[in-house]
Protein backbone atom coordinates (compact mmCIF):
# COMPACT_ATOMS: atom_id res chain seq x y z
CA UNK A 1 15.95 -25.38 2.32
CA UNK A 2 15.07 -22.33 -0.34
CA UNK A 3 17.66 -23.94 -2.34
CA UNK A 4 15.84 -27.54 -2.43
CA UNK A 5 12.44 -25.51 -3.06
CA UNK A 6 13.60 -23.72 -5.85
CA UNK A 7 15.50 -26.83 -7.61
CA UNK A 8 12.13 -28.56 -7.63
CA UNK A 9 9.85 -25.87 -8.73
CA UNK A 10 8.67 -25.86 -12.15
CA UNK A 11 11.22 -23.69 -13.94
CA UNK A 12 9.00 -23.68 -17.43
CA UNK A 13 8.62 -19.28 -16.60
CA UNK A 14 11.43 -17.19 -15.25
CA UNK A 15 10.48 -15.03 -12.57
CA UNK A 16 11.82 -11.19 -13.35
CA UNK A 17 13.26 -10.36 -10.22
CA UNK A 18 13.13 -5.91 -11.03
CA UNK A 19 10.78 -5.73 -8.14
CA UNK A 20 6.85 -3.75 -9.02
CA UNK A 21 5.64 -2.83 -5.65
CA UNK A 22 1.95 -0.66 -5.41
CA UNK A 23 1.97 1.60 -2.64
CA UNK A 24 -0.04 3.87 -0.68
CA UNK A 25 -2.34 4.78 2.20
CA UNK A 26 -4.53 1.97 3.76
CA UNK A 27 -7.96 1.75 1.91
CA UNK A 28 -7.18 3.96 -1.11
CA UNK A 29 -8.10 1.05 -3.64
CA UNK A 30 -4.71 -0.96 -3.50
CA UNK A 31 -6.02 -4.09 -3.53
CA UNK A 32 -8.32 -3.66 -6.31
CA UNK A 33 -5.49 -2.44 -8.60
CA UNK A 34 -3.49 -5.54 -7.36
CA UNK A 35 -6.75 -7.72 -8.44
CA UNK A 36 -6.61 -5.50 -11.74
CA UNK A 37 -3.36 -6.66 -12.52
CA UNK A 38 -3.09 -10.15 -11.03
CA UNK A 39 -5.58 -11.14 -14.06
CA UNK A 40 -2.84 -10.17 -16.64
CA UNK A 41 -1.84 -13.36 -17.89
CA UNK A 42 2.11 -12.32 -16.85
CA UNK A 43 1.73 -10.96 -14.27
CA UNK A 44 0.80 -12.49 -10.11
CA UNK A 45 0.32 -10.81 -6.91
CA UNK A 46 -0.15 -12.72 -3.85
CA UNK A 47 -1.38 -11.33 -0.23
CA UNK A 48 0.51 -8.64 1.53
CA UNK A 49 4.06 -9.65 3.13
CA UNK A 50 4.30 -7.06 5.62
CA UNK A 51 7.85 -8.14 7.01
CA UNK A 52 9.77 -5.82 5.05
CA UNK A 53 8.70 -2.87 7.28
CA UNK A 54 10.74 -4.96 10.19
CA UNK A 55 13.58 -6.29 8.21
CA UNK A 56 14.28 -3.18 7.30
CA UNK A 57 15.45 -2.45 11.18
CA UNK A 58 18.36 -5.05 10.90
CA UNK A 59 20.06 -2.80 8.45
CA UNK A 60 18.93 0.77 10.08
CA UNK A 61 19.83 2.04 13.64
CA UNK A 62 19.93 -1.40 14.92
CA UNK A 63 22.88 -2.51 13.03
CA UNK A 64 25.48 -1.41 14.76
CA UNK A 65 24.01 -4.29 17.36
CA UNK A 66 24.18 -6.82 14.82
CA UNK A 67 27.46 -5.99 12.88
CA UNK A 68 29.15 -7.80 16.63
CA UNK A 69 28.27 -11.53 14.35
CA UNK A 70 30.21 -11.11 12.37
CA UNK A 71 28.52 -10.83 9.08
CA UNK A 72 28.30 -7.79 6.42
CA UNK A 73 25.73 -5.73 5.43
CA UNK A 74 25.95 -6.59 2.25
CA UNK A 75 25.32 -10.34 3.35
CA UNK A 76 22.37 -9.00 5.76
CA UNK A 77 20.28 -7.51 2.64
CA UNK A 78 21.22 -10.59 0.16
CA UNK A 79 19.39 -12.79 3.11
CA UNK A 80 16.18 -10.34 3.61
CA UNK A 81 16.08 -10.32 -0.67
CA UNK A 82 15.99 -14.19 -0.81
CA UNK A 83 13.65 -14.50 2.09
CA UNK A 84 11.57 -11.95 0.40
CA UNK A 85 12.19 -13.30 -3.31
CA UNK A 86 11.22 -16.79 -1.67
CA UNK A 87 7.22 -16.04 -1.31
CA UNK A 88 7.02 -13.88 -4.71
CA UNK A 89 9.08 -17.00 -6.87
CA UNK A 90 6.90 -19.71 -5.28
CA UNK A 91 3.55 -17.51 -6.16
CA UNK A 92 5.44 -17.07 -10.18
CA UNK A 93 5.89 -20.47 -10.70
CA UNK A 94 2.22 -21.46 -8.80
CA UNK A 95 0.31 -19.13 -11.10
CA UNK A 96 2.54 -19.67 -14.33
CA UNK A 97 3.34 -16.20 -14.71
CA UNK A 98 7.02 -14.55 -14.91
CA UNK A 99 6.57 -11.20 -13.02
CA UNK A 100 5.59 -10.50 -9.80
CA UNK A 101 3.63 -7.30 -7.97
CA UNK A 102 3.74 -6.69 -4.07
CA UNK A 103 1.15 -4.77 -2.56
CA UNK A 104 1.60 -3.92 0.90
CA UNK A 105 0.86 0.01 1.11
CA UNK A 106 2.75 0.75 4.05
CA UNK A 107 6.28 0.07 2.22
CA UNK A 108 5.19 3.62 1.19
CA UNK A 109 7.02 3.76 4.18
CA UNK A 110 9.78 1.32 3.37
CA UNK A 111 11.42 2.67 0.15
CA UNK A 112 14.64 3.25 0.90
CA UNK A 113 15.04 -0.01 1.85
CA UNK A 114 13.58 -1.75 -1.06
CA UNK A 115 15.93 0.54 -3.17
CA UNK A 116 18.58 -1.26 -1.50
CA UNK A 117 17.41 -4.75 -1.83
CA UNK A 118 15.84 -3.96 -5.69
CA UNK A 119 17.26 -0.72 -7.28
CA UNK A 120 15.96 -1.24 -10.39
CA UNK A 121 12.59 -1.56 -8.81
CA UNK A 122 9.35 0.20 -9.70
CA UNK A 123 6.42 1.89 -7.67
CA UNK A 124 2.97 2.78 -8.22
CA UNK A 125 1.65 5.04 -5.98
CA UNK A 126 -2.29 4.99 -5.53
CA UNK A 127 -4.08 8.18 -4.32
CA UNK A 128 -7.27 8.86 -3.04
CA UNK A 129 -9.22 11.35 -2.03
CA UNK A 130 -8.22 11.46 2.15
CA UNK A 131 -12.20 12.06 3.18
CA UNK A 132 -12.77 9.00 1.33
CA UNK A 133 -10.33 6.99 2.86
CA UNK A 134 -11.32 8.09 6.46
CA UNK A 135 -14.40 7.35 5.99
CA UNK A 136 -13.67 3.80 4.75
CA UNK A 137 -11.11 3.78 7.80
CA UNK A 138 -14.15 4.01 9.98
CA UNK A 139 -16.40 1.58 8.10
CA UNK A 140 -13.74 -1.31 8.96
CA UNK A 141 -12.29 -0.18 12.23
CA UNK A 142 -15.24 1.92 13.82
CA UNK A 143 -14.20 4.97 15.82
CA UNK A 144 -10.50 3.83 16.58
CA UNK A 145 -9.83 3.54 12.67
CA UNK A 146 -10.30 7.09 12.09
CA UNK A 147 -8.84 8.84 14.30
CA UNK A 148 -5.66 6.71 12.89
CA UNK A 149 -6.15 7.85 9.32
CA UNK A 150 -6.06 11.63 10.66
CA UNK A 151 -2.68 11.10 10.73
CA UNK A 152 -1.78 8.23 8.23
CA UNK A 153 -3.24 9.27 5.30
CA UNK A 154 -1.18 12.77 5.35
CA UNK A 155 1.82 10.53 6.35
CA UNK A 156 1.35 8.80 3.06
CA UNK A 157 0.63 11.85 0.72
CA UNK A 158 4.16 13.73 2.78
CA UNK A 159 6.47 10.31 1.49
CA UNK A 160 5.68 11.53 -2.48
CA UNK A 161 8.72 14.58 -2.21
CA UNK A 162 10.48 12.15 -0.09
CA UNK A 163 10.00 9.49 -2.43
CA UNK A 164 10.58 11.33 -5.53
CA UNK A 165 14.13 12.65 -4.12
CA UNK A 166 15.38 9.39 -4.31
CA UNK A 167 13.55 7.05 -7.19
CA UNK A 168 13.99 8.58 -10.58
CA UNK A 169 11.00 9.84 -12.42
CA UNK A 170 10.71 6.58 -14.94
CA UNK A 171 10.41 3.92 -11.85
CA UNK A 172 7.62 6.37 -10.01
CA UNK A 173 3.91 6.01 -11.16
CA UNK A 174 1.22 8.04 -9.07
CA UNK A 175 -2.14 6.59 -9.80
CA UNK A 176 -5.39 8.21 -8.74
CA UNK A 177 -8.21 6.01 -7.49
CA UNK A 178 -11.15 8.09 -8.96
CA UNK A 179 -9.54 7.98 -12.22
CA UNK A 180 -8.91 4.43 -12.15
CA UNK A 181 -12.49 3.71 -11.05
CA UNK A 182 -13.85 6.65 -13.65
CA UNK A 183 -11.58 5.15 -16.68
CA UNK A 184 -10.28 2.31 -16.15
CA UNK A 185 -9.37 1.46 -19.75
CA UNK A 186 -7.61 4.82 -19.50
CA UNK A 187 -5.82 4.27 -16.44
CA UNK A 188 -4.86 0.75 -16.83
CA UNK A 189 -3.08 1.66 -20.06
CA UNK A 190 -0.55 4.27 -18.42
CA UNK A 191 0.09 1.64 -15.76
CA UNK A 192 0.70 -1.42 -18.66
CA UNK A 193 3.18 1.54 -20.59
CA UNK A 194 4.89 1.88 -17.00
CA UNK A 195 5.42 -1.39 -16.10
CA UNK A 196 6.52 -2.56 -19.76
CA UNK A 197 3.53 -5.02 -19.80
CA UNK A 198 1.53 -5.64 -22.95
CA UNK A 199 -1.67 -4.95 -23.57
CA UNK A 200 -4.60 -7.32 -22.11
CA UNK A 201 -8.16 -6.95 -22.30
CA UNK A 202 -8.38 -9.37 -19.53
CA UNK A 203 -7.30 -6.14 -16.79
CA UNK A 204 -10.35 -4.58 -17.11
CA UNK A 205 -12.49 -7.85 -16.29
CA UNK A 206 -10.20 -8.83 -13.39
CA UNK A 207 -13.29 -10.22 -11.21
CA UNK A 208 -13.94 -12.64 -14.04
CA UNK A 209 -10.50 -14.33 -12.64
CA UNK A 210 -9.61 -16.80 -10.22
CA UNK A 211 -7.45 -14.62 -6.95
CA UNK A 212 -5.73 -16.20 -4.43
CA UNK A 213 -7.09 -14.32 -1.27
CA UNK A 214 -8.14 -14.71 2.14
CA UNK A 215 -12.08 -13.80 2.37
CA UNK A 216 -13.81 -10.91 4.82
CA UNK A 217 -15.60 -7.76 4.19
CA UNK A 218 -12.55 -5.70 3.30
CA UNK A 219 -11.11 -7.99 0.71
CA UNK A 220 -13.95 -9.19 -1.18
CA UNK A 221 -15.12 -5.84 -2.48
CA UNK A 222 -12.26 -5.83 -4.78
CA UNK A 223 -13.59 -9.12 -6.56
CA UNK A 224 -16.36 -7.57 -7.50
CA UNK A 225 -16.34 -5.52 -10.72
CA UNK A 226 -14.93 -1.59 -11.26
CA UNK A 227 -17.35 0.73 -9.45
CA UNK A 228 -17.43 4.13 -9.05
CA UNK A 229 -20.00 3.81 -6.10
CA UNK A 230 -17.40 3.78 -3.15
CA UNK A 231 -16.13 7.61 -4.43
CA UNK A 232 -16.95 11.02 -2.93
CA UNK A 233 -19.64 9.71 -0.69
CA UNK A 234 -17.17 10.11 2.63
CA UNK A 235 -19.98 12.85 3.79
CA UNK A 236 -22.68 10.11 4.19
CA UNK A 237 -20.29 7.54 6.02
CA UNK A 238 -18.99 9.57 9.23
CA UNK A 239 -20.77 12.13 11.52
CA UNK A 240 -20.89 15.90 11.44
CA UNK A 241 -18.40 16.21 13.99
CA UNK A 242 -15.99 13.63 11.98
CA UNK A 243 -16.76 15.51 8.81
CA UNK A 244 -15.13 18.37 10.30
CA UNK A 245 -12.32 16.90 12.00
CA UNK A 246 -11.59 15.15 8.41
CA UNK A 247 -12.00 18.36 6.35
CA UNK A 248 -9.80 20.73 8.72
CA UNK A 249 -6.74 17.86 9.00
CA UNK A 250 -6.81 16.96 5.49
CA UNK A 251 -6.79 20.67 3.78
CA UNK A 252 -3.67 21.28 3.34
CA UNK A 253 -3.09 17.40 1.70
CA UNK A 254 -6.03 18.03 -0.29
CA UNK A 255 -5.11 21.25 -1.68
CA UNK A 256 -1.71 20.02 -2.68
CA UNK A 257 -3.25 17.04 -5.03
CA UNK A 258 -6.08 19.22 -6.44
CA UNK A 259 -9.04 17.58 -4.35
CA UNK A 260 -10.13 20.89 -3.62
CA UNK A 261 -9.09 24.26 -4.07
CA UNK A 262 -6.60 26.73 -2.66
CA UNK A 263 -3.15 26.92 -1.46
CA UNK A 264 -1.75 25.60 1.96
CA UNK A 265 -1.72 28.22 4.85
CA UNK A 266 0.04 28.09 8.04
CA UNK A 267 -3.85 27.16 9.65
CA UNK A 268 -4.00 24.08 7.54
CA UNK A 269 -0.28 23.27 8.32
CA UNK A 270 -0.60 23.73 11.56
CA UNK A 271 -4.10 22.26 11.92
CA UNK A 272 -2.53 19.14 10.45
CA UNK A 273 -0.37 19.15 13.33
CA UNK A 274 -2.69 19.34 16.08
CA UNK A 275 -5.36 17.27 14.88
CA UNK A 276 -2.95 14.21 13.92
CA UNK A 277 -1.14 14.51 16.94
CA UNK A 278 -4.23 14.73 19.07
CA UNK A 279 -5.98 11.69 17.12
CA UNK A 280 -3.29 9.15 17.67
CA UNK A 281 -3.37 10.22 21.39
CA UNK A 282 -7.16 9.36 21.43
CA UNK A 283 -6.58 6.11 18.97
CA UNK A 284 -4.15 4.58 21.35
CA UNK A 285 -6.63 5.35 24.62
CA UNK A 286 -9.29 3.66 22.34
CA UNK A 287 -6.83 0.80 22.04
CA UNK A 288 -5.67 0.60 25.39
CA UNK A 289 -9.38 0.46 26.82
CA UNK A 290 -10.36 -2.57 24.11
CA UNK A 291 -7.62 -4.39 25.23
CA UNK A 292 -8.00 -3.46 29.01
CA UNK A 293 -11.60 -4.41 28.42
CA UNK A 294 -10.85 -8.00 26.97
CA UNK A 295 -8.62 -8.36 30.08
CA UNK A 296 -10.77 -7.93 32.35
CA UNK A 297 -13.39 -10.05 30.59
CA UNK A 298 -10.88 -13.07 30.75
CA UNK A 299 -9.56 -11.90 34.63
């Protein structure tokens, strides 16, 4: 079936198959830099695929299950890369544009495994400030959202030694959201130099383009032109309680990118620790009493 697809696609652009995949935490501004670069006349970026994060089970601890058919590893991850390959080629030769960006932030997760299916492939790694993003968290998700952050967002910022143990220096970009929203002209530059791209004015007027996106509150911001509105207002988002629970998990992340001074101590460590742990405990009650709730509604 792929095969048929891509006989009959127009094959006027070649789609450059290295792999450019922008990573991060959830709401650190990774779909506006996807909307940044999607109006680059080369480049596309369609919604966020998701799958890899499963896929990449089939070739982890669950293969020894799956090695009984029969077929080799090898074979596995030449399967999950044209399954993958299939959405980004048909969005190349939609938009008329040769290379192709993923965003899904949580293959910050995932990068071992696209080392294996693209190992010539390149990251960008957006940053933001973690009060920021918890508040955000809560803006979309309400309560539930941030007490999930607590412990995602320091996930995300703990993958950069993992990350950069494995992926040379020359395929690993970290971006920071305030300077990206601060100097975008700047910013955009370094990631155009990274990515081999030429220069185009038309990245720093990306809301002037047309996107292929679904609509809703948290994807429509990005349409909307460069701001600097959305940064280091966290404080005015989330309640003095929140404020503290943000500031005493997020130290020690915080101190390591420069977001505020000082150096790590075994408190912030440790607080890290407790107040992660403890949030997920409380976001999964909050989740098990919606859904117990809904039951009950339709019982």
């Amino acid at each position: 079936m792929w095969k048929k697809i891509m006989i009959n696609s127009n094959k006027s652009i070649k789609p450059n198959d290295n792999g450019i995949f922008i990573i991060g935490a959830q709401r650190s501004g990774t779909t506006l830099l996807r909307m940044i670069l999607n109006a680059h006349p080369q480049v596309c970026s369609g919604e966020e695929t998701l799958f890899l994060n499963d896929l990449k089970k089939i070739t982890g601890d669950y293969w020894s299950h799956l090695a009984t058919y029969g077929i080799s590893q090898d074979e596995t991850l030449e399967l999950c890369r044209s399954f993958f390959l299939h959405f980004h080629h048909a969005c190349c030769y939609s938009e008329q544009k040769p290379i192709w960006i993923e965003k899904t932030p949580t293959y910050i997760f995932t990068t071992d495994f696209i080392n294996l299916l693209f190992p010539s492939a390149k990251f960008i790694h957006l940053i933001r400030d973690g009060r920021d993003v918890a508040a955000s968290f809560r803006d979309i998700w309400g309560k539930q959202g941030l007490y999930r952050c607590l412990k995602h967002w320091p996930d995300t910022i703990k993958q950069r030694k993992i990350i950069t143990k494995s992926i040379p220096a020359d395929r690993y970009l970290e971006v920071f959201y305030e300077d990206l929203v601060s100097n975008p002209r700047q910013e955009m530059q370094k990631v155009c130099s990274f990515l081999n791209l030429t220069w185009d004015e038309s990245v720093l007027s990306h809301h002037k383009s047309n996107h292929q996106t679904r609509k809703g509150y948290a994807s429509d911001r990005p349409l909307k032109p460069i701001t600097k509105n959305y940064s280091g207002n966290w404080k005015n988002r989330v309640t003095w309680w929140e404020r503290l629970l943000i500031s005493n998990c997020f130290e020690m992340r915080l101190q390591e990118l420069e977001y505020i001074s000082g150096r790590p101590s075994f408190v912030s460590r440790q607080s890290e620790k407790l107040i992660g742990f403890t949030a997920q405990i409380i976001f999964k009650y909050l989740i098990w009493k919606k859904n117990k709730k809904l039951i009950d509604s339709v019982a």
